[in-house]
Protein backbone atom coordinates (compact mmCIF):
# COMPACT_ATOMS: atom_id res chain seq x y z
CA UNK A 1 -75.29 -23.41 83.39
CA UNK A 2 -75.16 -21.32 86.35
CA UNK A 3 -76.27 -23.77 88.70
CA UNK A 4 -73.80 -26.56 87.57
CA UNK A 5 -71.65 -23.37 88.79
CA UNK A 6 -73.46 -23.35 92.20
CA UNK A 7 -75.70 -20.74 91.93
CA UNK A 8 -79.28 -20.41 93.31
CA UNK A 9 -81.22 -19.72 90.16
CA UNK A 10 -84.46 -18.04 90.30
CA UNK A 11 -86.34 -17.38 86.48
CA UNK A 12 -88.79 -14.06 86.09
CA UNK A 13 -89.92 -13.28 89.48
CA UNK A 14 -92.30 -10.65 90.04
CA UNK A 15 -90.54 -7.27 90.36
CA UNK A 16 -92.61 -6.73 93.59
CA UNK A 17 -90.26 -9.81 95.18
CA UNK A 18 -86.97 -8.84 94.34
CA UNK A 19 -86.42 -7.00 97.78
CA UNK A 20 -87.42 -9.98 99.06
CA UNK A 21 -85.37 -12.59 97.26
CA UNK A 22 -82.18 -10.14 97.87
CA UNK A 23 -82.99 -10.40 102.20
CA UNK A 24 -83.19 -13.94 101.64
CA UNK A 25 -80.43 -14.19 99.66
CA UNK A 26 -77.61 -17.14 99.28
CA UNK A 27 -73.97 -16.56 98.56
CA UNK A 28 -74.50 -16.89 94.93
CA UNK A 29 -77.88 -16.28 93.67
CA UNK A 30 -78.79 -15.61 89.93
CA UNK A 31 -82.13 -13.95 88.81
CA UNK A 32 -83.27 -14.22 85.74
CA UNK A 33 -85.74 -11.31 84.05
CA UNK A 34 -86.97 -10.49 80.70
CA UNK A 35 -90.59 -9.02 79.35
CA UNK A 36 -92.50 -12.45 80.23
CA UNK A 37 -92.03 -11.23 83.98
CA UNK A 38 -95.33 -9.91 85.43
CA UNK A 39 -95.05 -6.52 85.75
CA UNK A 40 -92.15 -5.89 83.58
CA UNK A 41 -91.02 -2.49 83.07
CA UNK A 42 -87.14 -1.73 82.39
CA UNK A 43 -87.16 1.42 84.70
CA UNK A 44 -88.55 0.10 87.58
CA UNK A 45 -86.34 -2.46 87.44
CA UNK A 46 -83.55 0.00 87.49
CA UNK A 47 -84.91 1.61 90.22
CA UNK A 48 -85.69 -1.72 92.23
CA UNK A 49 -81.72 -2.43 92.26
CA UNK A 50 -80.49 0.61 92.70
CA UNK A 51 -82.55 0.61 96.00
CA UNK A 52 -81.36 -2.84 96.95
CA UNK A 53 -77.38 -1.28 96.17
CA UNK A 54 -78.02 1.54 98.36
CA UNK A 55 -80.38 -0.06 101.35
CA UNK A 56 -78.76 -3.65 101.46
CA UNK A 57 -75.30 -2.41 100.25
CA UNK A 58 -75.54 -5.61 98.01
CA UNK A 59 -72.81 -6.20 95.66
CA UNK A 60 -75.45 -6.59 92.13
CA UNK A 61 -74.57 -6.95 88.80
CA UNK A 62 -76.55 -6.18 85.88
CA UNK A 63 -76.18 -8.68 83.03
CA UNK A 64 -77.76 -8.35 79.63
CA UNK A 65 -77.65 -10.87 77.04
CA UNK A 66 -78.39 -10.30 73.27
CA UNK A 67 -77.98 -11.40 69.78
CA UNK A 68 -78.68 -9.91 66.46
CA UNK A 69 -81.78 -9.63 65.08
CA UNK A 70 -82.13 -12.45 62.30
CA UNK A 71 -79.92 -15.07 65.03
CA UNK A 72 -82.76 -14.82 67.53
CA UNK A 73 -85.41 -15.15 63.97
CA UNK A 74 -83.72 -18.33 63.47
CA UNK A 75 -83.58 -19.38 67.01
CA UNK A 76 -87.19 -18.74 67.57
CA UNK A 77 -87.92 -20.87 64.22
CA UNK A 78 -86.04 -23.44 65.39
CA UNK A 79 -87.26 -24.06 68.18
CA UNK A 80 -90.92 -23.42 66.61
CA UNK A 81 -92.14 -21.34 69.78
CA UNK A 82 -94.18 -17.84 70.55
CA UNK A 83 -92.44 -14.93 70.57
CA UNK A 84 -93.98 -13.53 73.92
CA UNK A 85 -94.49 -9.85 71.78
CA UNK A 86 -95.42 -11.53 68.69
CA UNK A 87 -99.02 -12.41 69.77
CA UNK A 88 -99.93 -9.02 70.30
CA UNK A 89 -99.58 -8.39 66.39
CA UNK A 90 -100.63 -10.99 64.72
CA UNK A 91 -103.85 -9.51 63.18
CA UNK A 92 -103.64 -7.49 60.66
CA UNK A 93 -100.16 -8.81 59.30
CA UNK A 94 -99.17 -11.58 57.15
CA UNK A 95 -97.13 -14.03 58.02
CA UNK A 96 -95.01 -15.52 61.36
CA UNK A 97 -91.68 -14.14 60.33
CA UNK A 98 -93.43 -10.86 60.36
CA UNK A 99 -94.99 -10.68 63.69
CA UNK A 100 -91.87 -12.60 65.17
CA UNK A 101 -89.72 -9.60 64.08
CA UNK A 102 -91.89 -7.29 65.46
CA UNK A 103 -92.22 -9.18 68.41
CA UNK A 104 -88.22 -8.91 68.48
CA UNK A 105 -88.27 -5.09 67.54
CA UNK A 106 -90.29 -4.71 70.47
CA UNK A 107 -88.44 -6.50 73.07
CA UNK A 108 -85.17 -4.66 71.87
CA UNK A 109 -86.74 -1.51 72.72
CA UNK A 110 -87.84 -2.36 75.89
CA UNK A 111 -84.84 -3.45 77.05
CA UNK A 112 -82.74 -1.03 75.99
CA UNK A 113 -82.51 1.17 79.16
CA UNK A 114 -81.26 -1.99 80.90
CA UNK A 115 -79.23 -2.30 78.31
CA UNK A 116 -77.36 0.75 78.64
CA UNK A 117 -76.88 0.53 82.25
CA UNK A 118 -75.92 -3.31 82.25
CA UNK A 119 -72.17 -3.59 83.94
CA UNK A 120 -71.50 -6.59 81.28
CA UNK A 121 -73.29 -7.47 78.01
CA UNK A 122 -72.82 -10.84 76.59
CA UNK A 123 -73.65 -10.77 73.09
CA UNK A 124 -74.83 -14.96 72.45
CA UNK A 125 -75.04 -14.53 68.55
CA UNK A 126 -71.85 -16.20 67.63
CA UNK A 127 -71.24 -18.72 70.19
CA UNK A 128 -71.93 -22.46 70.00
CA UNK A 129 -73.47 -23.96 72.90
CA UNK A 130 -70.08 -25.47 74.42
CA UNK A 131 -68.55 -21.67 74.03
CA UNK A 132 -71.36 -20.08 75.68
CA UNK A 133 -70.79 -22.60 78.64
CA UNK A 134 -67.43 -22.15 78.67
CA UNK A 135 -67.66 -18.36 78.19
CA UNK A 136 -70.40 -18.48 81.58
CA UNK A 137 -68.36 -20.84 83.46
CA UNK A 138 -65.09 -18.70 83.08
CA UNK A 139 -67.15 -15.14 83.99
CA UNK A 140 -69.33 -16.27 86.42
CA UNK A 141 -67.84 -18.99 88.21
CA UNK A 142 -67.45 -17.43 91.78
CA UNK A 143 -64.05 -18.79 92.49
CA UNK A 144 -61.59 -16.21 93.94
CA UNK A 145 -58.48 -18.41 92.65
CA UNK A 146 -60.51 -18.49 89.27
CA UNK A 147 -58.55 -18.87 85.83
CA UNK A 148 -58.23 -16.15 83.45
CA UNK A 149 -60.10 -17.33 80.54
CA UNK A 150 -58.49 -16.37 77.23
CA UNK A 151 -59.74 -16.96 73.96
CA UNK A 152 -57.88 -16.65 70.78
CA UNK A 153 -60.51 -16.85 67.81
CA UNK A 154 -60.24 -16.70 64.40
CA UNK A 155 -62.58 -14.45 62.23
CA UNK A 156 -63.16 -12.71 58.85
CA UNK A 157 -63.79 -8.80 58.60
CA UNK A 158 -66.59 -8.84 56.23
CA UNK A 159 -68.30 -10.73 58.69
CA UNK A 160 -67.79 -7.93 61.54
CA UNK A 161 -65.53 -7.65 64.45
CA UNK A 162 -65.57 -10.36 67.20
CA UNK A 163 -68.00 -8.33 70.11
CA UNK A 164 -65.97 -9.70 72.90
CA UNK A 165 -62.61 -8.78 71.27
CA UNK A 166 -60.53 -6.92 73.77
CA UNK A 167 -57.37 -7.23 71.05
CA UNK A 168 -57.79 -7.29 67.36
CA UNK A 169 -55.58 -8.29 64.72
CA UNK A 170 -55.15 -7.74 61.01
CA UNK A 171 -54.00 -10.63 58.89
CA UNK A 172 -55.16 -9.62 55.59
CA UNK A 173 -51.77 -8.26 54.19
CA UNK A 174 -49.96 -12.32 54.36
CA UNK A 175 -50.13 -14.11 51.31
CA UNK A 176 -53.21 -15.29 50.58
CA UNK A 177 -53.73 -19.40 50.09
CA UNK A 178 -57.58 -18.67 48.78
CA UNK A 179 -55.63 -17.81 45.23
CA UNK A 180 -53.56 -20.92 45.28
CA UNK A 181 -55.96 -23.52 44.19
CA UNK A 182 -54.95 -26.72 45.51
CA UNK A 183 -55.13 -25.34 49.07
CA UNK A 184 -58.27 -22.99 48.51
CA UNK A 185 -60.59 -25.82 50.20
CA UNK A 186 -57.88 -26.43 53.01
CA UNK A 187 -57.94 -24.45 56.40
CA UNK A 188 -54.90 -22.62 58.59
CA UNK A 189 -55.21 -26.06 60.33
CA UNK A 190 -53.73 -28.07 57.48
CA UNK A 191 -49.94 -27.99 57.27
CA UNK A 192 -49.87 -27.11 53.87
CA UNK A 193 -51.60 -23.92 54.15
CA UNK A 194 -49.23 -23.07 57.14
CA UNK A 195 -45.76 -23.99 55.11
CA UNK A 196 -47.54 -21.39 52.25
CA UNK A 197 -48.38 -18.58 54.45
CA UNK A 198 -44.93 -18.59 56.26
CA UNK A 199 -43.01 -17.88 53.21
CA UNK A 200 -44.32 -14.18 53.19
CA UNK A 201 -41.45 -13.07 54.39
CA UNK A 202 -43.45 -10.58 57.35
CA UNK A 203 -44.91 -13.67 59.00
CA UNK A 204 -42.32 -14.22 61.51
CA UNK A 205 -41.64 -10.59 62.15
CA UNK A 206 -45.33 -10.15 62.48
CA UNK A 207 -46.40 -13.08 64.43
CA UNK A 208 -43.33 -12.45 67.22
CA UNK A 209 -45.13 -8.70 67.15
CA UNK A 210 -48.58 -10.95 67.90
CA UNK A 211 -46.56 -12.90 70.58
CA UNK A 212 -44.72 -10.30 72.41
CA UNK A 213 -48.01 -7.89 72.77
CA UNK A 214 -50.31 -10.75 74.27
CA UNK A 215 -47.21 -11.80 76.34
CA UNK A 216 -47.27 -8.24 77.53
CA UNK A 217 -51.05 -7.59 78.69
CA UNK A 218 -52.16 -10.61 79.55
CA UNK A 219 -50.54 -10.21 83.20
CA UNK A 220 -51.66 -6.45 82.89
CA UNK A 221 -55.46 -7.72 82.68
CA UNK A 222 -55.15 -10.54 84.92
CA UNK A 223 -53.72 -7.32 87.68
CA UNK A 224 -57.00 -5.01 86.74
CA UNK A 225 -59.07 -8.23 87.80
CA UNK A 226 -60.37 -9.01 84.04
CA UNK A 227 -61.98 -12.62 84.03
CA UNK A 228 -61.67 -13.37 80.51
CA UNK A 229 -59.68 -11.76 77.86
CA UNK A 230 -60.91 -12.25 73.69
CA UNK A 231 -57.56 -12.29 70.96
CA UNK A 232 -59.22 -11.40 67.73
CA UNK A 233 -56.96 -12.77 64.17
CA UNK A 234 -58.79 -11.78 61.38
CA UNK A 235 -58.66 -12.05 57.49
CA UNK A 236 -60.50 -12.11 54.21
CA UNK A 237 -62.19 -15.17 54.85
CA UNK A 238 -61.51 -16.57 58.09
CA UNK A 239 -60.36 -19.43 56.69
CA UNK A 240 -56.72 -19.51 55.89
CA UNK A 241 -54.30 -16.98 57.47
CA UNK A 242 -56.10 -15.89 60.71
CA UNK A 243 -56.80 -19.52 61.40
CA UNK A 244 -53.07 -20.62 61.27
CA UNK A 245 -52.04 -17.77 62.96
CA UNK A 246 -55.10 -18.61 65.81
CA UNK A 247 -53.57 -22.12 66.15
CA UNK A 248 -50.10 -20.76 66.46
CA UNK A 249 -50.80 -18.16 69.06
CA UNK A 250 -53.53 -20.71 71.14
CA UNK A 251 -50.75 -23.49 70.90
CA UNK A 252 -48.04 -21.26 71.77
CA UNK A 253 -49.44 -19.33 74.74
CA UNK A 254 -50.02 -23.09 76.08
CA UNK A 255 -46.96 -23.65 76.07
CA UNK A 256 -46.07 -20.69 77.99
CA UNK A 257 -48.77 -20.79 80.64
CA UNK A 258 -47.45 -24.83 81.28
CA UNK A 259 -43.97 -22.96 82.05
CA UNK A 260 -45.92 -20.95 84.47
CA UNK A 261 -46.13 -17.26 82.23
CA UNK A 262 -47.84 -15.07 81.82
CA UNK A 263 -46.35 -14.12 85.78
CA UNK A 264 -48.68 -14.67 88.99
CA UNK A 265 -52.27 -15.34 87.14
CA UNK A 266 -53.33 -18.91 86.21
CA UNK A 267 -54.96 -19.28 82.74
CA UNK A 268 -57.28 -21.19 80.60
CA UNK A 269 -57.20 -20.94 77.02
CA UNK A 270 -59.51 -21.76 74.32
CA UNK A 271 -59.25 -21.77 70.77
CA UNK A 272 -61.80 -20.84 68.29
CA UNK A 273 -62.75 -20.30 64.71
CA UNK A 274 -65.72 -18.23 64.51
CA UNK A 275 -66.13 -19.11 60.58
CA UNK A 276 -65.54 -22.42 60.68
CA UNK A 277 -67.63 -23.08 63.56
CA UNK A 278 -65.19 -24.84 65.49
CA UNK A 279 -64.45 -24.63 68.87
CA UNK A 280 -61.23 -26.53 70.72
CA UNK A 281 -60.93 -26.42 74.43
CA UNK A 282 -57.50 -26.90 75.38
């Protein structure tokens, strides 16, 4: 993903080469570490580039990505391959899932330290593949004229709070369609459910609120130098009322970035639907 972007990519170099890598460095360069590279320990590597900030005066960022516990289980299933930790404890237990999670238990802790100092975290666990690219291409993609990426996303609070959310709103007092049942098994996409949830008669107040707030930072983030911006809509489900109100406010705020507002900062916008694993790029 990064190179599409332009980036020199180099994958788990020996620490001892960083210094190195950073004298020979291109305009965009990308390193990738994690505990397969030799010589891996989390504080030297903190060490390693905070001597390359201070000697080079090189402008690095720290990125850690991450994903719960039981996403990476069922990544590493999937894709039926080693945990590099696992192999260290496979005798004496029973079992693959339990040495993977050990293995994963183990590589948490290790990286924590890098964790806490990372200047971004990108938590992976609830993006699809095109969201993740999307979500790299808008953070990462070097362009000083860049577009502010926005996402509006849809989600259900029994499920936890969006990670990325930098806004969060609560949907869950709108009448509810999961207790009508001929539009139970419909979505906020389907017109139906949209007639029933406007007739609470706080929608419009609320959803102007929605509007006029979003209306209101977005040009405030876009002047602190934000790259992306999350809009959280949540509900019961994450099926009904946060996803009409997701397509309202995604649809709307097109409309208003085509008239050229938010003021001074070009946008893109995507829409997504963290429960029903959809993702729309307008």
């Amino acid at each position: 993903m990064l190179e599409d972007l332009g980036y020199e990519v180099v994958d788990n170099p020996p620490l001892e080469i960083l210094e190195a890598l950073a004298e020979h460095s291109s305009p965009l360069r990308a390193i990738g570490i994690d505990v397969r590279s030799y010589g891996f320990k989390a504080e030297a590597l903190l060490k390693k580039l905070q001597k390359l900030r201070e000697k080079n005066n090189l402008p690095i960022k720290l990125l850690y990505t991450t994903a719960d516990e039981e996403v990476l289980m069922k990544r590493f299933t999937a894709t039926r391959r080693r945990h590099p930790l696992s192999m260290h404890y496979e005798a004496g237990h029973q079992g693959e899932h339990t040495s993977l999670r050990e293995g994963i238990a183990k590589e948490i802790a290790l990286l924590e330290p890098i964790c806490q100092a990372a200047d971004d975290v990108l938590d992976t666990s609830d993006l699809t593949l095109p969201a993740l690219r999307q979500l790299v291409q808008n953070r990462f993609s070097g362009n000083k004229d860049y577009k502010m990426g926005v996402t509006v996303t849809s989600f259900a609070f029994p499920h936890g709070l969006p990670r990325e959310a930098d806004m969060i709103f609560d949907a869950r007092f709108l009448k509810n369609p999961y207790y009508v049942e001929a539009l139970r098994e419909k979505t906020g996409q389907d017109p139906e459910v949209v007639a029933h949830i406007a007739e609470d008669e706080d929608y419009g107040r609320f959803y102007q609120a929605i509007l006029k707030m979003v209306e209101l930072v977005l040009p405030r983030f876009a002047k602190e130098g934000k790259k992306y911006v999350t809009i959280g809509i949540g509900c019961s489900g994450g099926r009904h009322r946060s996803v009409a109100l997701t397509e309202k406010l995604g649809h709307d705020l097109q409309a208003l970035i085509a008239q050229g507002l938010p003021r001074e900062q070009d946008f893109s916008l995507t829409i997504a639907h963290r429960e029903l694993k959809k993702q729309q790029k307008l």
